[in-house]
C-alpha atoms as a PDB file:
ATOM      1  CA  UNK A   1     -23.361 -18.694  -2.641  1.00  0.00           C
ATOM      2  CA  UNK A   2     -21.498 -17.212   0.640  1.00  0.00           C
ATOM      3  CA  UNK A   3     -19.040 -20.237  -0.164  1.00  0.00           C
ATOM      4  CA  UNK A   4     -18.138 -18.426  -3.779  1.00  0.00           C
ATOM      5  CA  UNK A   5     -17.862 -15.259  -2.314  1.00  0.00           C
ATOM      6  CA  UNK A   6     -15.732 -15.505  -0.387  1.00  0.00           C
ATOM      7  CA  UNK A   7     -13.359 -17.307  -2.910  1.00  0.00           C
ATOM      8  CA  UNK A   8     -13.711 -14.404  -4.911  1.00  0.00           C
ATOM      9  CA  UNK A   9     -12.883 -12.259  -2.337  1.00  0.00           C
ATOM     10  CA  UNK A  10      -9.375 -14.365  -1.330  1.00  0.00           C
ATOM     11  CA  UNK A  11      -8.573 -14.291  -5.185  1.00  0.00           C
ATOM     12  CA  UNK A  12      -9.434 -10.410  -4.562  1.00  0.00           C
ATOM     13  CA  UNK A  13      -7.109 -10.082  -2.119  1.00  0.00           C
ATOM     14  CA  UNK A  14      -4.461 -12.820  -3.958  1.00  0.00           C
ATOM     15  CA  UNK A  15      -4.514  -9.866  -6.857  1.00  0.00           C
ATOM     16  CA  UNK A  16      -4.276  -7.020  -4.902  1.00  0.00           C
ATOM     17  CA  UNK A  17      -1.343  -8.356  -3.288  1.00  0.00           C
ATOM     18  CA  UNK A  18       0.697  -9.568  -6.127  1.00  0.00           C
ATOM     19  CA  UNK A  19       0.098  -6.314  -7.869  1.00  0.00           C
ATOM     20  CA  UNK A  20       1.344  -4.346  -4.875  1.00  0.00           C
ATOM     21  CA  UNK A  21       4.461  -6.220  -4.201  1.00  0.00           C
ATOM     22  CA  UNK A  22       5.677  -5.726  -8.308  1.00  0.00           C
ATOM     23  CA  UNK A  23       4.519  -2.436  -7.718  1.00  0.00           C
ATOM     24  CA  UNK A  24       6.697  -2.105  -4.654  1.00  0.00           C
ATOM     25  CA  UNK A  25      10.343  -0.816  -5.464  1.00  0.00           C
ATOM     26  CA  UNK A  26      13.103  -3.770  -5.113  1.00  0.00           C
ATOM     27  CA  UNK A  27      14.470  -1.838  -2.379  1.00  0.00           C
ATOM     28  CA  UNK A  28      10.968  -1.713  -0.396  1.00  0.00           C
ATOM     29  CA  UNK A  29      11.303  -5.412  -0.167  1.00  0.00           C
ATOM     30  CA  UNK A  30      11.346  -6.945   3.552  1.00  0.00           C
ATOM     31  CA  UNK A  31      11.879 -10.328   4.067  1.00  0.00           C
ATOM     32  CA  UNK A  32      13.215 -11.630   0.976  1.00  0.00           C
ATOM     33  CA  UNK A  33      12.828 -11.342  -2.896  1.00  0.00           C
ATOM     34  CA  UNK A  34      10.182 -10.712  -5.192  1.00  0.00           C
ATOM     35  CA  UNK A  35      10.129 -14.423  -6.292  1.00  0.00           C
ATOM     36  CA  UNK A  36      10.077 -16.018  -2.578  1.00  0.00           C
ATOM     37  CA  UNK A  37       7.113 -13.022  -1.787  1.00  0.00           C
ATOM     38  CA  UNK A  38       5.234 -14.601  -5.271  1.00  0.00           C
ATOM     39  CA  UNK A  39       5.473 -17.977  -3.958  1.00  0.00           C
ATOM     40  CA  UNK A  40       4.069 -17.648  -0.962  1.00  0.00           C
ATOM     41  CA  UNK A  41       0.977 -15.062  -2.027  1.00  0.00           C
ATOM     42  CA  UNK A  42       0.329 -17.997  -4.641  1.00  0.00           C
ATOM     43  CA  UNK A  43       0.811 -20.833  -2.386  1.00  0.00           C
ATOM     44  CA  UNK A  44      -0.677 -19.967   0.826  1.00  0.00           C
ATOM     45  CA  UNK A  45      -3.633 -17.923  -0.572  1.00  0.00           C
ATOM     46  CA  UNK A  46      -4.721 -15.758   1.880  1.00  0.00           C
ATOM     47  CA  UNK A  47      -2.577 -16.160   4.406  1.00  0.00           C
ATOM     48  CA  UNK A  48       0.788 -15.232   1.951  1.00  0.00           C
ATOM     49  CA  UNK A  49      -1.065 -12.108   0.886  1.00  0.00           C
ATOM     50  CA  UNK A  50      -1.648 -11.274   4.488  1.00  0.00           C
ATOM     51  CA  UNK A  51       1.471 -11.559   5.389  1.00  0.00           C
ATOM     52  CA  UNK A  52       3.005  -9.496   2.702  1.00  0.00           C
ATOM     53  CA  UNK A  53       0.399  -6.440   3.120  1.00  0.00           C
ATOM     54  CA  UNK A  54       1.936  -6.881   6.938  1.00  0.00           C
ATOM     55  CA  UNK A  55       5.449  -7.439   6.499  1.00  0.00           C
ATOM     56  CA  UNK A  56       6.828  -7.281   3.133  1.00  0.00           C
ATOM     57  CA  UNK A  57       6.775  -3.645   2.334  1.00  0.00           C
ATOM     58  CA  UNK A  58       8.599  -0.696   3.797  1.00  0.00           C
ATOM     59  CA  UNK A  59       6.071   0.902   6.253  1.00  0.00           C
ATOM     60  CA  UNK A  60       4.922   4.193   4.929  1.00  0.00           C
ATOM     61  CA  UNK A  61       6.690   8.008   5.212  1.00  0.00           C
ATOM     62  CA  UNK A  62       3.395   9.314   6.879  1.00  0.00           C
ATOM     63  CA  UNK A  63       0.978  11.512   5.769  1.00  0.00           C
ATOM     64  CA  UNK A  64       2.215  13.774   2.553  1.00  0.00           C
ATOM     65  CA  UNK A  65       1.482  17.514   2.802  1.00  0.00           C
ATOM     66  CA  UNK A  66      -1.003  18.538   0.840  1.00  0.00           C
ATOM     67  CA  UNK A  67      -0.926  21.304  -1.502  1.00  0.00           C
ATOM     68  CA  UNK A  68      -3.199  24.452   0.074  1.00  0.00           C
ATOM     69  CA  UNK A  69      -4.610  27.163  -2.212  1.00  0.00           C
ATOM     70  CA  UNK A  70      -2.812  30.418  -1.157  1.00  0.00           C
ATOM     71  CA  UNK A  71      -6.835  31.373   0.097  1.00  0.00           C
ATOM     72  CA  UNK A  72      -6.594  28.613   2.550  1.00  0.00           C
ATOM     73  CA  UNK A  73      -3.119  29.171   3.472  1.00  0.00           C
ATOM     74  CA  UNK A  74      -2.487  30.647   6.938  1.00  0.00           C
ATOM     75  CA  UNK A  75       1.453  31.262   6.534  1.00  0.00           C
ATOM     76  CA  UNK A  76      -0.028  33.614   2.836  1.00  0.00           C
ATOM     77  CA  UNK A  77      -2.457  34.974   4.461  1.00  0.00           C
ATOM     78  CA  UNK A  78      -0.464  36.580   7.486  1.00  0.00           C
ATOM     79  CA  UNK A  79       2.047  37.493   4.927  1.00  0.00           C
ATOM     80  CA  UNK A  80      -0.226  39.565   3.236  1.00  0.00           C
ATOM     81  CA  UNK A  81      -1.996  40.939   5.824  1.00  0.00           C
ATOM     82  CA  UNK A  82       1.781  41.952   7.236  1.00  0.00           C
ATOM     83  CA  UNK A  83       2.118  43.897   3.858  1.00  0.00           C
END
């Protein structure tokens, strides 16, 4: 049983990653193309994926700024209370 899961589990992970790098803008792509990326998700299971989730993709902006109801606002709030 442990055996199984954790073949589902690197399948899991196979999927995840394959979705993520088609996903992925062409320009996002590190390390070489789409097709090369494929190849070695699908032929080194686990270890490919790994190594694109890693490497392959542009690291992230950062954190995005999320959007504050004018209530919870400090910069709206001192403008009002400047009014």
């Amino acid at each position: 049983m442990g055996k199984v899961l954790l073949v589902i589990a690197a399948i899991g992970v196979m999927i995840f990653a394959l979705i993520d790098l088609w996903q992925v803008p062409a320009a996002d792509v590190r390390g070489g193309s789409r097709f090369l990326w494929t190849l070695a998700i699908l032929l080194l299971p686990v270890v490919g994926a790994g190594l694109w989730l890693l490497f392959g993709r542009e690291p992230a902006e950062g954190p995005k700024r999320r959007f504050l109801p004018p209530d919870d606002d400090p910069d709206f709030l001192r403008r009002m209370r400047s009014q």
